[in-house]
Protein backbone atom coordinates (compact mmCIF):
# COMPACT_ATOMS: atom_id res chain seq x y z
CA UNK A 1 -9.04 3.30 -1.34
CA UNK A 2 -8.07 0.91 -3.83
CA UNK A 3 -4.87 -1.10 -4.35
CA UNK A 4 -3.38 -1.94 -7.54
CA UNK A 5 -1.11 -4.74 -8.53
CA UNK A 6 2.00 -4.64 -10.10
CA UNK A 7 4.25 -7.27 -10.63
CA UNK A 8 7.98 -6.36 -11.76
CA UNK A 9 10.91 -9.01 -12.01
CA UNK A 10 9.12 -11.46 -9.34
CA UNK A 11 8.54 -8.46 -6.90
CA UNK A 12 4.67 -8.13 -5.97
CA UNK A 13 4.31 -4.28 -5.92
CA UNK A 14 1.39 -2.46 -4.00
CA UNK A 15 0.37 0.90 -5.72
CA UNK A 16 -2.32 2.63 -3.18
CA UNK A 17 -4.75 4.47 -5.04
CA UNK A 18 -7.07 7.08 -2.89
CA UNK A 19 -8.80 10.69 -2.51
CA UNK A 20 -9.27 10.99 0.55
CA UNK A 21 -6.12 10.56 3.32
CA UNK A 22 -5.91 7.38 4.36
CA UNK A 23 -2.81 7.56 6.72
CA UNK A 24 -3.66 10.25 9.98
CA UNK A 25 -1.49 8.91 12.08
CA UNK A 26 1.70 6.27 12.73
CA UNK A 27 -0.88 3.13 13.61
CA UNK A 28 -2.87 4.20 10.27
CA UNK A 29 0.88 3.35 8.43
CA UNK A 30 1.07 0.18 10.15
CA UNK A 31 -2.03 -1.07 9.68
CA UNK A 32 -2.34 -0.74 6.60
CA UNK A 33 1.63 -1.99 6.20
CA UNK A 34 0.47 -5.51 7.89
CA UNK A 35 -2.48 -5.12 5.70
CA UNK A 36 -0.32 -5.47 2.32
CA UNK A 37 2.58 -7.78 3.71
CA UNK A 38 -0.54 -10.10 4.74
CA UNK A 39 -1.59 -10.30 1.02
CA UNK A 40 2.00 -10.89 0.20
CA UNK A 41 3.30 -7.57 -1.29
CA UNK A 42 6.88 -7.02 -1.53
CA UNK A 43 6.81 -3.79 -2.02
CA UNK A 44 4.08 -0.26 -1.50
CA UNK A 45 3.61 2.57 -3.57
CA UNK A 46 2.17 5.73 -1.91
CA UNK A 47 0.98 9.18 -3.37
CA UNK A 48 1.24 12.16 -0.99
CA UNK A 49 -1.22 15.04 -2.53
């Protein structure tokens, strides 16, 4: 998994970057959710495939 970093009009954007599934389940989501707001992301882009 890698994240990207995007930064639009003072908004710290998160774009998620994988090929394997990296969210199996609800705690998966908020993990990785704490994970982002932790490194001060405002906002998370996620790719379903």
């Amino acid at each position: 998994m890698n994240i990207q970093s995007h930064t639009i009009n003072n908004t710290k954007i998160a774009e998620v970057l994988s090929d394997d599934i990296i969210i199996k389940s609800a705690e998966d989501g908020l993990n990785l959710l704490g994970n982002l707001y932790y490194q001060q992301f405002d906002k998370i882009i996620i790719y379903k495939r």
